[in-house]
N, C-alpha and C. Protein backbone atom coordinates (compact mmCIF):
# COMPACT_ATOMS: atom_id res chain seq x y z
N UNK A 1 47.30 14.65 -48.36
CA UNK A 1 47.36 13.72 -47.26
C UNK A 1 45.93 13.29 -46.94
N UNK A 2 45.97 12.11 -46.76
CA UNK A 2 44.42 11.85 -46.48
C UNK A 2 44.06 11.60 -45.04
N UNK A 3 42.78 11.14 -45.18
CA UNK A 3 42.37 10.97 -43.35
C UNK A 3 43.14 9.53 -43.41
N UNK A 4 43.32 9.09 -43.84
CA UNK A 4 43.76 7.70 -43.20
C UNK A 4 45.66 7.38 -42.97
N UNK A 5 46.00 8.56 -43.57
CA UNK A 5 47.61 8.79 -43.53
C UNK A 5 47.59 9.54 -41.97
N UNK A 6 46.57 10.60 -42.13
CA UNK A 6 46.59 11.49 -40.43
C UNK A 6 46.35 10.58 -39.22
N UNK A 7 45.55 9.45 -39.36
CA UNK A 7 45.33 8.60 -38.38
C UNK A 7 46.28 7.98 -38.35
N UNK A 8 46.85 7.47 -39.39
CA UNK A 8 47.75 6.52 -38.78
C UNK A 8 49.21 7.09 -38.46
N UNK A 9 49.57 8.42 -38.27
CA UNK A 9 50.57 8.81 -37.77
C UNK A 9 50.22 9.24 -36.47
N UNK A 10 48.93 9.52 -35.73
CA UNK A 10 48.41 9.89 -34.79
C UNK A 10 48.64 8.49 -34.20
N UNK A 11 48.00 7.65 -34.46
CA UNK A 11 47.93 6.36 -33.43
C UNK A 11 49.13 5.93 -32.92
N UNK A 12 50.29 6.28 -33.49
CA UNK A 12 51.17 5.90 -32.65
C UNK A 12 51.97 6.78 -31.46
N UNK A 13 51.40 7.91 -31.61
CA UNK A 13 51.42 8.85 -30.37
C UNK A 13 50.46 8.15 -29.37
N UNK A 14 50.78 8.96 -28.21
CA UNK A 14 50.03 8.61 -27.03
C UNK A 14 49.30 9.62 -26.72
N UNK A 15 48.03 10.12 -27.49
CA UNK A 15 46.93 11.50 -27.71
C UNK A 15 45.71 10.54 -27.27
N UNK A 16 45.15 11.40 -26.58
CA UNK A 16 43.57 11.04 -26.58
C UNK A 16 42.88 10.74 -27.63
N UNK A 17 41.97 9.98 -27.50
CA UNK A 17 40.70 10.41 -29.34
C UNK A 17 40.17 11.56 -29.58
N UNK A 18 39.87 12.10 -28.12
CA UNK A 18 39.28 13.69 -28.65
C UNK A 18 40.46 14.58 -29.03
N UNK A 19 41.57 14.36 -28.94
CA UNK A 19 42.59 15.34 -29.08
C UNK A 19 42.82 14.82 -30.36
N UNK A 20 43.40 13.37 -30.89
CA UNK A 20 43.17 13.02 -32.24
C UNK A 20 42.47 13.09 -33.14
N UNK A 21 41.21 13.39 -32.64
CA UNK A 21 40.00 13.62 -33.79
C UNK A 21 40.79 15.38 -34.29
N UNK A 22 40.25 15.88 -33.03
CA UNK A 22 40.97 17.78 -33.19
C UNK A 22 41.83 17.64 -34.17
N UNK A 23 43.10 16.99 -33.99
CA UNK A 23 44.28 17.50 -34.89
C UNK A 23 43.84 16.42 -36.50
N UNK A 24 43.31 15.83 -36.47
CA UNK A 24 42.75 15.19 -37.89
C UNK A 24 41.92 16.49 -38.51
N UNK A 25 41.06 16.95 -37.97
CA UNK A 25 39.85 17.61 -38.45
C UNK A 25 40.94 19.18 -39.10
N UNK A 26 41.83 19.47 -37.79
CA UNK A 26 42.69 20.78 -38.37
C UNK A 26 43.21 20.28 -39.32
N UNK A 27 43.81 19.24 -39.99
CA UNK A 27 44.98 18.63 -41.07
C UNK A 27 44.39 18.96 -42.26
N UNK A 28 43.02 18.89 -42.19
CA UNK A 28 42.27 18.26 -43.45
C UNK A 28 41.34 19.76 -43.91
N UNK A 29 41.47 20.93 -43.03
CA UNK A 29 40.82 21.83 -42.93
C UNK A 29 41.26 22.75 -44.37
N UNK A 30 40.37 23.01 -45.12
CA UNK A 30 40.88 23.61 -46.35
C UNK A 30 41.80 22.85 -47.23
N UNK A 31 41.45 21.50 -47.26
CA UNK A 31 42.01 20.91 -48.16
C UNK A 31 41.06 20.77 -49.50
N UNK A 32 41.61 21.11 -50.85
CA UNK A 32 40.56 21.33 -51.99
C UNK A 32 39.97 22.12 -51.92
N UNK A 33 40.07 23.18 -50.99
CA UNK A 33 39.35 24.30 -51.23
C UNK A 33 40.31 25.40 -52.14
N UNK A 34 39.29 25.95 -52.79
CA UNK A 34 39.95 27.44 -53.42
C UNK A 34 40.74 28.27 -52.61
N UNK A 35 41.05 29.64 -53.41
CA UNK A 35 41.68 30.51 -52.37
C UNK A 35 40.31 31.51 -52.10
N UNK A 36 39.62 31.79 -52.84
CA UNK A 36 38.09 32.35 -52.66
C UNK A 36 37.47 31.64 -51.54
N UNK A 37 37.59 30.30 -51.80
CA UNK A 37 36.28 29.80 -50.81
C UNK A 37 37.29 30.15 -49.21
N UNK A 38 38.31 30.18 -48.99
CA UNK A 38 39.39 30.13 -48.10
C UNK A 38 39.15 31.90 -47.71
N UNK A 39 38.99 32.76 -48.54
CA UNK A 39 38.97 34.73 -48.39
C UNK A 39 37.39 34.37 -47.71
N UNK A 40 36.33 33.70 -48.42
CA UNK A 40 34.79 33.17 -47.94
C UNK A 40 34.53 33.47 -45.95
N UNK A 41 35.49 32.55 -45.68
CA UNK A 41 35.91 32.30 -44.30
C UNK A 41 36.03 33.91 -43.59
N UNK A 42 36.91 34.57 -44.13
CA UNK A 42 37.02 35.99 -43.71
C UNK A 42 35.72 36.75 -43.74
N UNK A 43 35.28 36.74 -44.75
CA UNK A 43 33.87 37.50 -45.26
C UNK A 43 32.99 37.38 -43.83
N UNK A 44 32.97 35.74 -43.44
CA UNK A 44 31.85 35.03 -42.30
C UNK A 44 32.25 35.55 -41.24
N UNK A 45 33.39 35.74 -40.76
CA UNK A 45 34.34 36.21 -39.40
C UNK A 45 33.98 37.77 -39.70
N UNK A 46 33.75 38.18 -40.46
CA UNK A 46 33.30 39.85 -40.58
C UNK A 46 31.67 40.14 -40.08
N UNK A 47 30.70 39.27 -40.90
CA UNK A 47 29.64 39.12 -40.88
C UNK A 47 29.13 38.81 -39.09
N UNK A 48 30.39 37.40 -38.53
CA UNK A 48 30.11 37.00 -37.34
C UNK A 48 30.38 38.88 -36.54
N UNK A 49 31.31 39.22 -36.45
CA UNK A 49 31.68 40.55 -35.84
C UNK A 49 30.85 41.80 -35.73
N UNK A 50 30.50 41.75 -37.16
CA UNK A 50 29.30 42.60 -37.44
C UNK A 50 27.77 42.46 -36.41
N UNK A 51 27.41 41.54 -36.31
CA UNK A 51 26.20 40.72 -35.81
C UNK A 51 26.56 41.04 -34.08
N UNK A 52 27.97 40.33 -33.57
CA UNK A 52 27.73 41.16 -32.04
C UNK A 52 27.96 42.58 -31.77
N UNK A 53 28.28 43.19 -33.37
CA UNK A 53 28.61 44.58 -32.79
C UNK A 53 26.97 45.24 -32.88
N UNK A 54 26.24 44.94 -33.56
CA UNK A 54 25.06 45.63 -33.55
C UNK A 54 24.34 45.79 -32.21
N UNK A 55 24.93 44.95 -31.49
CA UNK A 55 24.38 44.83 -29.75
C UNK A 55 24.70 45.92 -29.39
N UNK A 56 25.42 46.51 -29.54
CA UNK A 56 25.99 47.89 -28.78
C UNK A 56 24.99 48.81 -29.51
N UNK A 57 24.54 48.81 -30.29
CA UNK A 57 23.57 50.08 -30.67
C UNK A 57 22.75 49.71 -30.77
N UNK A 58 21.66 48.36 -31.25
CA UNK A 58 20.47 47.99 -31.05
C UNK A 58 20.69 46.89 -29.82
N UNK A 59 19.47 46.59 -29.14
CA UNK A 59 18.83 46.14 -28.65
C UNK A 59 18.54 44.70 -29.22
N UNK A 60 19.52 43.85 -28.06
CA UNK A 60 19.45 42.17 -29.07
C UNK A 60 18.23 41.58 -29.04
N UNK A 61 17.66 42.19 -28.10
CA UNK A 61 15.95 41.55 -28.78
C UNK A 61 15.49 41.52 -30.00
N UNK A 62 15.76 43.18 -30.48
CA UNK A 62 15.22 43.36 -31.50
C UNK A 62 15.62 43.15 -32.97
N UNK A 63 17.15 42.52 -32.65
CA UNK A 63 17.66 42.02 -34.10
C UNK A 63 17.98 40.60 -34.13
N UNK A 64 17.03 39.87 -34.57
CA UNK A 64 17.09 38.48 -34.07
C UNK A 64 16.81 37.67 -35.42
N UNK A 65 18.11 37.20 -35.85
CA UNK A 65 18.25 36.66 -37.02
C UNK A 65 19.32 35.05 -36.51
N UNK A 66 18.74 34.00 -35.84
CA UNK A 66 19.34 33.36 -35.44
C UNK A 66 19.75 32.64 -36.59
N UNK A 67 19.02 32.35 -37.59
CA UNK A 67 19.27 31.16 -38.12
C UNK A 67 20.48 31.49 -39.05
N UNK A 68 20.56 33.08 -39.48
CA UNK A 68 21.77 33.59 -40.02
C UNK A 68 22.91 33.09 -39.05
N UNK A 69 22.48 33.86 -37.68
CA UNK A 69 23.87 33.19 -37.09
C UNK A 69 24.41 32.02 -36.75
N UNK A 70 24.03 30.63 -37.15
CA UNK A 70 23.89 29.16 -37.20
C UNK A 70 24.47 29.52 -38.44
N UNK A 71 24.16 29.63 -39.35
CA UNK A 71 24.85 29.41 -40.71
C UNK A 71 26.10 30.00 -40.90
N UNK A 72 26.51 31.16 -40.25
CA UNK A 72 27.38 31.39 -40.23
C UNK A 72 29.06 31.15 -39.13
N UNK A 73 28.05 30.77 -37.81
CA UNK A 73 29.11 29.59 -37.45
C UNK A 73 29.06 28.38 -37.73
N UNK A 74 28.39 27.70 -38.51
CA UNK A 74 28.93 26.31 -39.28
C UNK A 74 29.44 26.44 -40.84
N UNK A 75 29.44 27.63 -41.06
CA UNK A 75 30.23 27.61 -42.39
C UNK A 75 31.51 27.43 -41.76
N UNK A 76 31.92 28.72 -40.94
CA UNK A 76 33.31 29.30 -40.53
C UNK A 76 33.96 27.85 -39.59
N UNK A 77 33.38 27.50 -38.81
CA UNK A 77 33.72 26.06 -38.34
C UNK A 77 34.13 24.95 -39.49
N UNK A 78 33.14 24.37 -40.21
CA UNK A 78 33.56 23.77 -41.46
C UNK A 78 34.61 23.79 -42.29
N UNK A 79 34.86 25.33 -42.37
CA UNK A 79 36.03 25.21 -43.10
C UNK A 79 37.43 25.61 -43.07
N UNK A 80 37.15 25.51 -41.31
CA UNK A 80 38.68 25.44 -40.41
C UNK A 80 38.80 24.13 -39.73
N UNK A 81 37.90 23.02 -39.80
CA UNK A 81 38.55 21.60 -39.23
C UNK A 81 37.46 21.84 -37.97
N UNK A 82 36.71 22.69 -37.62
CA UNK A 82 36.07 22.53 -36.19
C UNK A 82 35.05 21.52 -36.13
N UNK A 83 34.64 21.80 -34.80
CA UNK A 83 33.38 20.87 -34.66
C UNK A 83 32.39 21.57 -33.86
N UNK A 84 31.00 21.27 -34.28
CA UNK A 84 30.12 22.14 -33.76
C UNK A 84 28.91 21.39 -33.25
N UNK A 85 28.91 21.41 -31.72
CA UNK A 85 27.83 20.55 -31.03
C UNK A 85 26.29 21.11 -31.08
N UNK A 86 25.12 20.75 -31.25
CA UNK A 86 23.80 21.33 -31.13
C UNK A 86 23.93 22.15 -29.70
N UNK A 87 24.58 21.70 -28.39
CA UNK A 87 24.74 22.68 -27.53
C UNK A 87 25.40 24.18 -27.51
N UNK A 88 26.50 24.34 -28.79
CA UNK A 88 27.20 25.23 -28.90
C UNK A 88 25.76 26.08 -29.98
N UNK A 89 25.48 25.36 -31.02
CA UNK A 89 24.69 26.15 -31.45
C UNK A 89 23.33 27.00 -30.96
N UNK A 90 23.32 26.04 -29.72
CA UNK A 90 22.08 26.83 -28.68
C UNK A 90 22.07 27.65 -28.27
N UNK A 91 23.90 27.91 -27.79
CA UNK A 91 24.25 29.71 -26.90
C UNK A 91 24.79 30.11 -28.49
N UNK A 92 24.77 30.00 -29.29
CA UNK A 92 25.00 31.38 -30.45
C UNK A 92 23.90 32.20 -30.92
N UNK A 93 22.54 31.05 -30.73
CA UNK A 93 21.53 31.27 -31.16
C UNK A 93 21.01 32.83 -29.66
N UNK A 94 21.48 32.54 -28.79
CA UNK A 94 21.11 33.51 -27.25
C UNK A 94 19.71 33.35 -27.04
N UNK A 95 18.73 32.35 -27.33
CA UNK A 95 17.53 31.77 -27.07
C UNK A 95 17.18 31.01 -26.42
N UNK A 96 15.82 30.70 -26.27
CA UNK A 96 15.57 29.49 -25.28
C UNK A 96 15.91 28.14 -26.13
N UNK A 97 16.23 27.13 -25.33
CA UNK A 97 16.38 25.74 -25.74
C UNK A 97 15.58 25.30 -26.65
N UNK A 98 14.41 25.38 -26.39
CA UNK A 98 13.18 25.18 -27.05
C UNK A 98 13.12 25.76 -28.47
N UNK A 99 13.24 26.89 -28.51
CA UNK A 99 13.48 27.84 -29.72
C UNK A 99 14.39 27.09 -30.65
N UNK A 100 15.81 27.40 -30.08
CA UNK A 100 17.00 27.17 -30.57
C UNK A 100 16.39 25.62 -31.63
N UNK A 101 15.94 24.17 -30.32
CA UNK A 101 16.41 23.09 -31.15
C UNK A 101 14.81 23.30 -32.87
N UNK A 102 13.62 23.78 -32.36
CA UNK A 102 12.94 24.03 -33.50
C UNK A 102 13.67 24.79 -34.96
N UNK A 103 14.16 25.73 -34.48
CA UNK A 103 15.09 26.35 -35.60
C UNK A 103 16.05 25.27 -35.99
N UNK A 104 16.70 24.59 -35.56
CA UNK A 104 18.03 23.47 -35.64
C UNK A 104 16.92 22.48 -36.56
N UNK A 105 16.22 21.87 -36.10
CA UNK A 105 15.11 21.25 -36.88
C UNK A 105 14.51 21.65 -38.37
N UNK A 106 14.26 22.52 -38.34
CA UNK A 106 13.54 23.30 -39.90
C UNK A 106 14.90 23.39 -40.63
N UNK A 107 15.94 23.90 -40.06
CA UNK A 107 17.00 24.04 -40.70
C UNK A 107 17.54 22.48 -41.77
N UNK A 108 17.40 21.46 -40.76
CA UNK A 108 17.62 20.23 -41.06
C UNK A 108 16.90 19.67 -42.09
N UNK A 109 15.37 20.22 -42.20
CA UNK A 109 14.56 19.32 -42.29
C UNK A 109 14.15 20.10 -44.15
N UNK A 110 15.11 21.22 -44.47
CA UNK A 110 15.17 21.87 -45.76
C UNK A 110 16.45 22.14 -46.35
N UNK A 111 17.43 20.71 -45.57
CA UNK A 111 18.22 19.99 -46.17
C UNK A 111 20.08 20.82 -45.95
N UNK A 112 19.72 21.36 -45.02
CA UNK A 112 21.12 22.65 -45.14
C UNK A 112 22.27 22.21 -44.48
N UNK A 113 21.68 21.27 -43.54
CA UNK A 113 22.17 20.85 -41.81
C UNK A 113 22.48 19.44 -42.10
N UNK A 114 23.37 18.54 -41.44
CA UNK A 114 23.32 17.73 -41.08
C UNK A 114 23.96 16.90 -39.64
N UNK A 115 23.48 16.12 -38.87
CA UNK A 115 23.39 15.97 -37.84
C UNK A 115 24.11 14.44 -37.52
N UNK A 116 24.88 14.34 -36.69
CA UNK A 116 25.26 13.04 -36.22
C UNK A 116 26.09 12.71 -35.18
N UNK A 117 25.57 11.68 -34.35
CA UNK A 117 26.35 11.45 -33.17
C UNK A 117 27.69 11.56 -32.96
N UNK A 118 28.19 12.07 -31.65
CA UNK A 118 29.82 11.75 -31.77
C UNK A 118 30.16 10.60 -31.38
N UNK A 119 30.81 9.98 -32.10
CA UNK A 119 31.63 8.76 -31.72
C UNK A 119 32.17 8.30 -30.92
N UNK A 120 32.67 9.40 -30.19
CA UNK A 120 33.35 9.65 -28.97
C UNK A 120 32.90 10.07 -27.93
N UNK A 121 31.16 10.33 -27.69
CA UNK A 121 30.38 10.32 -26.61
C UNK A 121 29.00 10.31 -27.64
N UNK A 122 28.80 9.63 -27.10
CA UNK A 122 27.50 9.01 -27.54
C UNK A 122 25.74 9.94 -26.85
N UNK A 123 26.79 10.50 -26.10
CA UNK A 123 25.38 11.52 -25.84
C UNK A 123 25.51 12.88 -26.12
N UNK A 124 26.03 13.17 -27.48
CA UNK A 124 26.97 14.33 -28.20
C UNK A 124 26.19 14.44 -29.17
N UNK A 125 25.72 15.12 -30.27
CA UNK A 125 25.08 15.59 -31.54
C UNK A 125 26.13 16.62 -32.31
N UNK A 126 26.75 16.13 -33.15
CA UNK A 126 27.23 17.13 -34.03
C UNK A 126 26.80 17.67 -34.82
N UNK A 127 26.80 18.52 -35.08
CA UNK A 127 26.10 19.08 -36.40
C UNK A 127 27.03 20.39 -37.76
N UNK A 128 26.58 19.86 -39.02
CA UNK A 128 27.68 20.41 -39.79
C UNK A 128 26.87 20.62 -41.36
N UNK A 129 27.34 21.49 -41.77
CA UNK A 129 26.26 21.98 -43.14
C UNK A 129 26.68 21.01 -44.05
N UNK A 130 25.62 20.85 -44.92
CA UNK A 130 25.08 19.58 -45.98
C UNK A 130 25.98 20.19 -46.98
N UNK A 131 26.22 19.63 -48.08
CA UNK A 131 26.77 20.37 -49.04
C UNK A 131 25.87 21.35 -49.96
N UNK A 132 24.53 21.00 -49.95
CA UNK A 132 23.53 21.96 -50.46
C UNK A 132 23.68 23.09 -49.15
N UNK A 133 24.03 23.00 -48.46
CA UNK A 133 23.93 24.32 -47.12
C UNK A 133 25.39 24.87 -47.24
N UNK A 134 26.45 24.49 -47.38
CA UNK A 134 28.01 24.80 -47.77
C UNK A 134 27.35 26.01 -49.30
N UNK A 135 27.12 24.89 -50.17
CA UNK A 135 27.11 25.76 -51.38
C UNK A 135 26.19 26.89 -51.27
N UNK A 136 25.15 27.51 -50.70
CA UNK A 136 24.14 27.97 -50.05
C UNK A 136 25.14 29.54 -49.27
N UNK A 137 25.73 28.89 -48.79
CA UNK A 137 26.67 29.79 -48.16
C UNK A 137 27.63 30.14 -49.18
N UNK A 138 28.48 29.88 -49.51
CA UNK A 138 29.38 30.00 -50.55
C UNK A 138 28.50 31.35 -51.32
N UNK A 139 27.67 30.77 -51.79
CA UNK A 139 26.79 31.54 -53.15
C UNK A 139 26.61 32.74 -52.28
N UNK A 140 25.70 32.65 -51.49
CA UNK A 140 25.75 34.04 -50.53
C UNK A 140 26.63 34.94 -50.17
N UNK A 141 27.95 34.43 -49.24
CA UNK A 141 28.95 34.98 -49.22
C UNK A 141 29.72 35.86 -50.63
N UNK A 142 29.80 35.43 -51.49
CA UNK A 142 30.08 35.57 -52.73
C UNK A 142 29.55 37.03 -52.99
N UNK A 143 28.47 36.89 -52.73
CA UNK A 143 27.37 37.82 -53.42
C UNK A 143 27.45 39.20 -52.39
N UNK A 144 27.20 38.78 -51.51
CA UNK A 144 27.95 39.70 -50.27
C UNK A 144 29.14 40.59 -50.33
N UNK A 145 30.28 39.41 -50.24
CA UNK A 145 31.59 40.43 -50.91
C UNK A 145 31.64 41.13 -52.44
N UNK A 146 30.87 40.50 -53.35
CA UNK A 146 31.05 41.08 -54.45
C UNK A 146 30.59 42.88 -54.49
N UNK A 147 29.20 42.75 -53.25
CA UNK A 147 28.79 44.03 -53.29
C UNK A 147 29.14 44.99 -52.21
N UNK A 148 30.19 44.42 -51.36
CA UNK A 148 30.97 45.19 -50.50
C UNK A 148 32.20 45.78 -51.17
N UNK A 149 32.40 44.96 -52.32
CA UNK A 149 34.02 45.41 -52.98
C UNK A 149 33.16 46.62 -54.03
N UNK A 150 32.59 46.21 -54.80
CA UNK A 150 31.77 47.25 -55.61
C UNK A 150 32.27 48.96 -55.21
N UNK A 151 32.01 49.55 -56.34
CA UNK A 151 32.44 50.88 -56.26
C UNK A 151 30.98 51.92 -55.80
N UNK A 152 31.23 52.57 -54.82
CA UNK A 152 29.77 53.03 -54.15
C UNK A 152 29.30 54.00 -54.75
N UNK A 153 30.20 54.30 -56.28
CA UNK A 153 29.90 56.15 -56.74
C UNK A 153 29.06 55.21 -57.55
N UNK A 154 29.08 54.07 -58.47
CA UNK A 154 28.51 53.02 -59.12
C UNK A 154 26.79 53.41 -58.93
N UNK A 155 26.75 53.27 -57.90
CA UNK A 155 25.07 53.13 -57.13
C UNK A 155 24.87 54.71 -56.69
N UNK A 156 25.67 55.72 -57.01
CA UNK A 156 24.87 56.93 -56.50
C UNK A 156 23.87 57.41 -57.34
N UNK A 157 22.70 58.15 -56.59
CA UNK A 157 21.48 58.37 -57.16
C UNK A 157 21.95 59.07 -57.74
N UNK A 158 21.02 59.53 -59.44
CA UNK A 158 21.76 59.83 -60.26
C UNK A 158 20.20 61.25 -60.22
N UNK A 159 20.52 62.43 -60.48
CA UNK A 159 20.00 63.23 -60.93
C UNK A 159 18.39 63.24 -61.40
N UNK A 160 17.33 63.21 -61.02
CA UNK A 160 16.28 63.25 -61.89
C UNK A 160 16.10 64.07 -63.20
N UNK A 161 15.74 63.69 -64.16
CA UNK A 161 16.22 64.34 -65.55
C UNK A 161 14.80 64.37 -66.55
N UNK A 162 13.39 65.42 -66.67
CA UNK A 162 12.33 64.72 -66.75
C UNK A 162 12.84 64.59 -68.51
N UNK A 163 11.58 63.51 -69.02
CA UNK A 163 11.93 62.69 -70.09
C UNK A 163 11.18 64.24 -70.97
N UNK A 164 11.65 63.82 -72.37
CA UNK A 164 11.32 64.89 -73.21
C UNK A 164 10.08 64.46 -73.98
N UNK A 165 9.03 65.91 -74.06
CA UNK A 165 7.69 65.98 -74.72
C UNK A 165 6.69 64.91 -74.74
């Protein structure tokens, strides 16, 4: 089904645009995707979980990996139909404004990010990973689960054994 079959069964309801955009963006969510890149999604929702659970035993000052956590709510957004405003990414980041939009910037500006008005308010910034920043993630994630599934006896230290004569 394409975007232009979803619109035009929407328009003849009586929905808002922001509520029409919503249910377009869910329609189309994981369409052409794998069933990997689709398990991917889970991996990020683990990773996201992981990241506020460390608050409870460290000190969120001291583990401050924002730009991980930007990447990992615009993967997981991306590839459920969401939408993700530069304001939303400001409170994930738990930083100052200032901070936040410089990081949002570098991010952009080494091609991962991409950025564009909403249509539907014009004093809105969306923002959503590039396909070099999708695949970026993908590859990562990948690599991640591959070594979470891994067998852990695999990697046990193995005996020191000195070499002969």
């Amino acid at each position: 089904m394409s975007q232009s079959d979803i619109r035009s069964r929407h328009e003849r309801l009586d929905i808002s645009p922001t509520s029409r955009r919503a249910v377009e963006n869910l329609a189309l969510a994981g369409v052409g995707r794998s069933l990997e890149e689709r398990r991917l999604v889970e991996v990020a929702r683990r990773f996201i979980k992981l990241r506020k659970r460390m608050g409870e035993f460290i000190p969120k000052n001291l583990v401050k990996d924002w730009a991980w956590d930007i990447f990992l709510e615009l993967f997981v957004n991306g590839e459920e139909g969401g939408i993700v405003y530069v304001k939303h990414l400001m409170l994930t980041c738990n930083t100052t404004p200032t901070s936040a939009m410089r990081l949002i910037d570098r991010i952009e500006d080494a091609g991962l990010i991409e950025r564009s008005t909403d249509y539907l308010d014009q004093r809105r910034v969306i923002i959503k990973l590039s396909d070099r920043g999708r695949e970026a993630m993908i590859a990562i994630l990948r690599d991640a689960s591959a070594w979470a599934d891994r067998d852990i006896a695999a990697d046990a230290p193995r005996p020191f054994t000195p070499r002969p004569g």
